[in-house]
N, C-alpha and C. Protein backbone atom coordinates (compact mmCIF):
# COMPACT_ATOMS: atom_id res chain seq x y z
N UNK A 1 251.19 -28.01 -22.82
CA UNK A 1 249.88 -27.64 -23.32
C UNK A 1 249.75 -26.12 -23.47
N UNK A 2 249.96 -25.26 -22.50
CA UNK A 2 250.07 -23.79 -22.67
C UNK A 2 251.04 -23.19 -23.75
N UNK A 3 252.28 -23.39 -24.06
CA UNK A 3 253.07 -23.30 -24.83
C UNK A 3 252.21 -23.93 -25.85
N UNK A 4 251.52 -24.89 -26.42
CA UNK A 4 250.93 -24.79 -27.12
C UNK A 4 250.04 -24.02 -28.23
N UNK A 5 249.31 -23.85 -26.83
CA UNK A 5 248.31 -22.89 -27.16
C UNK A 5 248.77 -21.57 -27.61
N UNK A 6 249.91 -21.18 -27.14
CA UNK A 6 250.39 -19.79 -26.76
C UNK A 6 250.93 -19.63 -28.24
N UNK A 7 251.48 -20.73 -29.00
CA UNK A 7 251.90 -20.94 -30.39
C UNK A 7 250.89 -20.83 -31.51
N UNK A 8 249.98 -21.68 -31.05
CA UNK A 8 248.88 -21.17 -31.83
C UNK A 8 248.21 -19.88 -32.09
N UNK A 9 248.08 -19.59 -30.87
CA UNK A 9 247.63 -17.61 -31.06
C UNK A 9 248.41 -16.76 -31.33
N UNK A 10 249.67 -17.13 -31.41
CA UNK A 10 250.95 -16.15 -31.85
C UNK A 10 250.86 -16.54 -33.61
N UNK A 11 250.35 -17.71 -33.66
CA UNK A 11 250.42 -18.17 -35.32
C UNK A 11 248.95 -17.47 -35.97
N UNK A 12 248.08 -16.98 -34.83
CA UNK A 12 246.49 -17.00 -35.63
C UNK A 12 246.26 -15.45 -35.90
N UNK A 13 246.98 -14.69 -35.06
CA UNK A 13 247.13 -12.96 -35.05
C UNK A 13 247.29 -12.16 -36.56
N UNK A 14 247.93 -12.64 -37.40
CA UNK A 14 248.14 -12.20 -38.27
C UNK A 14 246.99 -12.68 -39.26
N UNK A 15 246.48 -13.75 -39.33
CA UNK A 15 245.10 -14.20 -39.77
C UNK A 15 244.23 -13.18 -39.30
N UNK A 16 244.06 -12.93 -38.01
CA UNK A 16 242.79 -12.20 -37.46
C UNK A 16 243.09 -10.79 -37.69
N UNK A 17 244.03 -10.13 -37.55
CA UNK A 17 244.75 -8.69 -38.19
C UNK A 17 244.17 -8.97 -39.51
N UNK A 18 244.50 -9.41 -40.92
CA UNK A 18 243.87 -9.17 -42.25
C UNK A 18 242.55 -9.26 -42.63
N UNK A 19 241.91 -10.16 -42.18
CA UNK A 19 240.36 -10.48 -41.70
C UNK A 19 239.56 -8.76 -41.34
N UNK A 20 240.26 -8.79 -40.41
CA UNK A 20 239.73 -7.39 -39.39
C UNK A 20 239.85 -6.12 -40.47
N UNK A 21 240.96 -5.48 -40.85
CA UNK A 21 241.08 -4.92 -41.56
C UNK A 21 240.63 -4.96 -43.21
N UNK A 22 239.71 -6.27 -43.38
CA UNK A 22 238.93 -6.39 -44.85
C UNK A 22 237.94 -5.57 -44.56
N UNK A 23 237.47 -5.56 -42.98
CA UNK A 23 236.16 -4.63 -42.70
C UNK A 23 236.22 -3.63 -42.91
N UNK A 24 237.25 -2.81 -42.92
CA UNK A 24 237.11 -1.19 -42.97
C UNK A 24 236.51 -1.09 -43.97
N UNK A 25 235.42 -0.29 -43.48
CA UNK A 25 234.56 0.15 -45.11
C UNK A 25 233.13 -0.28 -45.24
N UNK A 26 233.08 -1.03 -44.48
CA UNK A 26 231.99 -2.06 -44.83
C UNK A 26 231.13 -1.64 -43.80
N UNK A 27 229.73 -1.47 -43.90
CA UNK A 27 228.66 -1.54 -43.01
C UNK A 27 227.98 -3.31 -42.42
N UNK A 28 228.12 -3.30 -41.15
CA UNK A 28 228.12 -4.52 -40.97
C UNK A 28 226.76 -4.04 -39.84
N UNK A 29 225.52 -5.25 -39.48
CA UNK A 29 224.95 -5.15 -38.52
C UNK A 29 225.32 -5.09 -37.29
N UNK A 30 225.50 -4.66 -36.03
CA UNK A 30 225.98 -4.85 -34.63
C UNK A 30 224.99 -4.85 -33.57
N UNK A 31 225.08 -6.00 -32.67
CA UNK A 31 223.97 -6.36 -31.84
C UNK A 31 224.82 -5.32 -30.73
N UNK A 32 224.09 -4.45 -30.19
CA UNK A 32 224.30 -3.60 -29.01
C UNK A 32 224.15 -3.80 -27.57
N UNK A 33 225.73 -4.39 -26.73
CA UNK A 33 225.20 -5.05 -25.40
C UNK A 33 225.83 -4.83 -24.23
N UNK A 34 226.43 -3.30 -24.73
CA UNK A 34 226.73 -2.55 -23.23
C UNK A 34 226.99 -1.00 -24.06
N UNK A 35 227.34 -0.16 -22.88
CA UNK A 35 227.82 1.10 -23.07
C UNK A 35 229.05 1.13 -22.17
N UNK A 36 230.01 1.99 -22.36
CA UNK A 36 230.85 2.20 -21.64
C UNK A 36 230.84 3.46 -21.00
N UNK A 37 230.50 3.60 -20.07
CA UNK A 37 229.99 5.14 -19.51
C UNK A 37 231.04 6.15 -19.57
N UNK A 38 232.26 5.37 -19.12
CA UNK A 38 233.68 6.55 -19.19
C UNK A 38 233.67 7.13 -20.53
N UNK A 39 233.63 6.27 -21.75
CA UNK A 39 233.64 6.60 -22.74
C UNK A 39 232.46 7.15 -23.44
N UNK A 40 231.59 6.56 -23.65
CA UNK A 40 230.09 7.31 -24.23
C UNK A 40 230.22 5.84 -25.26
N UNK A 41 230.96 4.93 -25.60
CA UNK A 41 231.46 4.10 -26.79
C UNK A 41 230.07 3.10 -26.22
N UNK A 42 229.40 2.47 -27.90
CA UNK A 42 228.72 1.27 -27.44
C UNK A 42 229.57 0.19 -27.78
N UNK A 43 229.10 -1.03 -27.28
CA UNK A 43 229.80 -1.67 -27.30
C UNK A 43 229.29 -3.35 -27.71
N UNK A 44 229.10 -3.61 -28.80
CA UNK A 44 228.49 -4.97 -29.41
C UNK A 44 229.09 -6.26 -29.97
N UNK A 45 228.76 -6.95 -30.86
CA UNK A 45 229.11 -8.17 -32.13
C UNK A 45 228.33 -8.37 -33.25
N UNK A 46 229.36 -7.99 -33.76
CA UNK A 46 228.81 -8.27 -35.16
C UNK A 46 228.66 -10.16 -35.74
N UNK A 47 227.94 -10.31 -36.26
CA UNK A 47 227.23 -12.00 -36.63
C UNK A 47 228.58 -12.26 -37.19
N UNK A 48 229.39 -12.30 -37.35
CA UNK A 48 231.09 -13.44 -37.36
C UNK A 48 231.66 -13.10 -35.66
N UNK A 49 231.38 -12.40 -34.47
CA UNK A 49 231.78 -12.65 -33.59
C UNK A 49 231.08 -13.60 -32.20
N UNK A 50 231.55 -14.82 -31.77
CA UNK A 50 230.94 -15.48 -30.71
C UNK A 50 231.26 -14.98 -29.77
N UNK A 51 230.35 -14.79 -28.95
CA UNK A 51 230.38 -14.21 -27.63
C UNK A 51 231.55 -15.24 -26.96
N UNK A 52 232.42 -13.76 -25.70
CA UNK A 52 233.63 -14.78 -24.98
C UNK A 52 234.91 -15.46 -25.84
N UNK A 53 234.34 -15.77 -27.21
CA UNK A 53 236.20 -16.14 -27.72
C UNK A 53 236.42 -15.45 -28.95
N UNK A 54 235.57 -14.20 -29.01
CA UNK A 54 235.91 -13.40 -30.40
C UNK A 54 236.41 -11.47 -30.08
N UNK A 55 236.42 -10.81 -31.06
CA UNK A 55 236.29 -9.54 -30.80
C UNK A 55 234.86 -9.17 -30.76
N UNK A 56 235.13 -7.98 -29.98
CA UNK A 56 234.42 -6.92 -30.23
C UNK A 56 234.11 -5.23 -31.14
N UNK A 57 232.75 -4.80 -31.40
CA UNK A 57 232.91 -4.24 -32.42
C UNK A 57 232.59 -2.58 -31.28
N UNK A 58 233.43 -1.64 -31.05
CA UNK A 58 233.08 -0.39 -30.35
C UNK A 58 232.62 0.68 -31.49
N UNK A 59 231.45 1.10 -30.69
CA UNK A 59 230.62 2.30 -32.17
C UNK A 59 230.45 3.19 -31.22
N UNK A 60 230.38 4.25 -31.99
CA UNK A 60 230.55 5.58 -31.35
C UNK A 60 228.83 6.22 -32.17
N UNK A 61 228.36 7.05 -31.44
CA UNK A 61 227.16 7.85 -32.06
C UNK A 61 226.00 6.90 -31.25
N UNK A 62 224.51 7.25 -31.66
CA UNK A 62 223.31 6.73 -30.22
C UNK A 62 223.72 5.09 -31.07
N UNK A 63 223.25 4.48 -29.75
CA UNK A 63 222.83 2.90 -30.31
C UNK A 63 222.17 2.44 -29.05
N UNK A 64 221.20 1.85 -28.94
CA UNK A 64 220.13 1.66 -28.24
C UNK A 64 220.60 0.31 -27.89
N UNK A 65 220.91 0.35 -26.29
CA UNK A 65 220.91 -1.56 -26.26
C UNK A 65 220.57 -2.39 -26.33
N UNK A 66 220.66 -3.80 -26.46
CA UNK A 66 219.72 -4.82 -27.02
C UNK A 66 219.02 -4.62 -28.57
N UNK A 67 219.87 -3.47 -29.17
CA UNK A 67 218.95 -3.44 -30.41
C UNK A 67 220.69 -3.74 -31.90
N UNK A 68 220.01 -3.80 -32.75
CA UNK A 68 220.90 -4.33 -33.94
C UNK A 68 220.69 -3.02 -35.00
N UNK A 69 221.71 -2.21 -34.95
CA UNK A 69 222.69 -1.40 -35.85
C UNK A 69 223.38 -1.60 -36.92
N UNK A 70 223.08 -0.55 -38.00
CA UNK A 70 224.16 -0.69 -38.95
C UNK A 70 225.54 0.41 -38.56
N UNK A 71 226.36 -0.65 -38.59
CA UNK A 71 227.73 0.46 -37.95
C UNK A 71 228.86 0.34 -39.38
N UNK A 72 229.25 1.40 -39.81
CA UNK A 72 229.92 1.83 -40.67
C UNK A 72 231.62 1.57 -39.94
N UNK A 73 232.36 0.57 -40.48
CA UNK A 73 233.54 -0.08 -39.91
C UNK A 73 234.87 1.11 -40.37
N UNK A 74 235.14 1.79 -39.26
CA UNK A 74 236.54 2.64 -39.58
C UNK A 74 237.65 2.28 -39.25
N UNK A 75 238.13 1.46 -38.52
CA UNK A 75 239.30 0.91 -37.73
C UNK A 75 239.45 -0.69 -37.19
N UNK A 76 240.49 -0.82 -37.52
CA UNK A 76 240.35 -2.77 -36.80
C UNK A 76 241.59 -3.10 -35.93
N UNK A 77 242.05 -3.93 -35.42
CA UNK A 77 243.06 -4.19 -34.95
C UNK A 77 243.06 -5.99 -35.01
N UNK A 78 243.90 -6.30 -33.82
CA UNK A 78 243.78 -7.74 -34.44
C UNK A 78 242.76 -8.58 -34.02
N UNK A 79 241.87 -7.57 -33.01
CA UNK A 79 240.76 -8.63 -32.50
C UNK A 79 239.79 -7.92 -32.46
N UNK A 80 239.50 -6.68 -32.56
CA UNK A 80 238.38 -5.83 -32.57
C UNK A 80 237.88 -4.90 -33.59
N UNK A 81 236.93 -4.48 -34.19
CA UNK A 81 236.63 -3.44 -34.81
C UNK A 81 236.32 -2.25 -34.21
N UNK A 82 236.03 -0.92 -34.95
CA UNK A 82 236.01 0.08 -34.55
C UNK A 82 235.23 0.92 -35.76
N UNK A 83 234.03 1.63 -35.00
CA UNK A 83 233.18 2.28 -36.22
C UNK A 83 232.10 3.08 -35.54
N UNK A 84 231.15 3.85 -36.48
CA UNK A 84 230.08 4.74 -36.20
C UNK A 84 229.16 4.05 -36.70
N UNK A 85 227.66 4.53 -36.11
CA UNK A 85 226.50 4.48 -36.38
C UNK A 85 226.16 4.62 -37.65
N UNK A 86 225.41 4.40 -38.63
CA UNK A 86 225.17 5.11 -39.66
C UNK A 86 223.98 5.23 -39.54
């Protein structure tokens, strides 16, 4: 069953890598639901991520928690985005 699974997410990475990287560019809304203090980074989801089995979107610049942002998408990887406030 693990080997399974472990096949499947080794098969789904490269799906979620091209996906991720369609964002760059794009202003997407982001619900704001922590800060990271070491960093100053907020830290949210954007409406294609479910809380617990998706990425996360880290924005840099003010974002008020509990509140919904437009964040300008600069960077992705295979499970997370990466962007500023606009």
């Amino acid at each position: 069953r693990q080997q399974r699974r472990e096949a499947l997410m080794l098969a789904q990475q490269p799906i979620a890598w091209e996906r991720n990287q369609a964002e760059i560019g794009r202003i997407v809304d982001v619900l704001i639901e922590q800060e990271n203090p070491a960093t100053g980074l907020a830290i949210g989801r954007s409406a294609r991520f479910a809380p617990e089995v998706d990425g996360l979107v880290y924005v840099t610049g003010s974002a008020p928690l509990n509140q919904i942002v437009p964040v300008q998408i600069t960077g992705a990887d295979t499970y997370d985005l990466f962007g500023h406030r606009t």
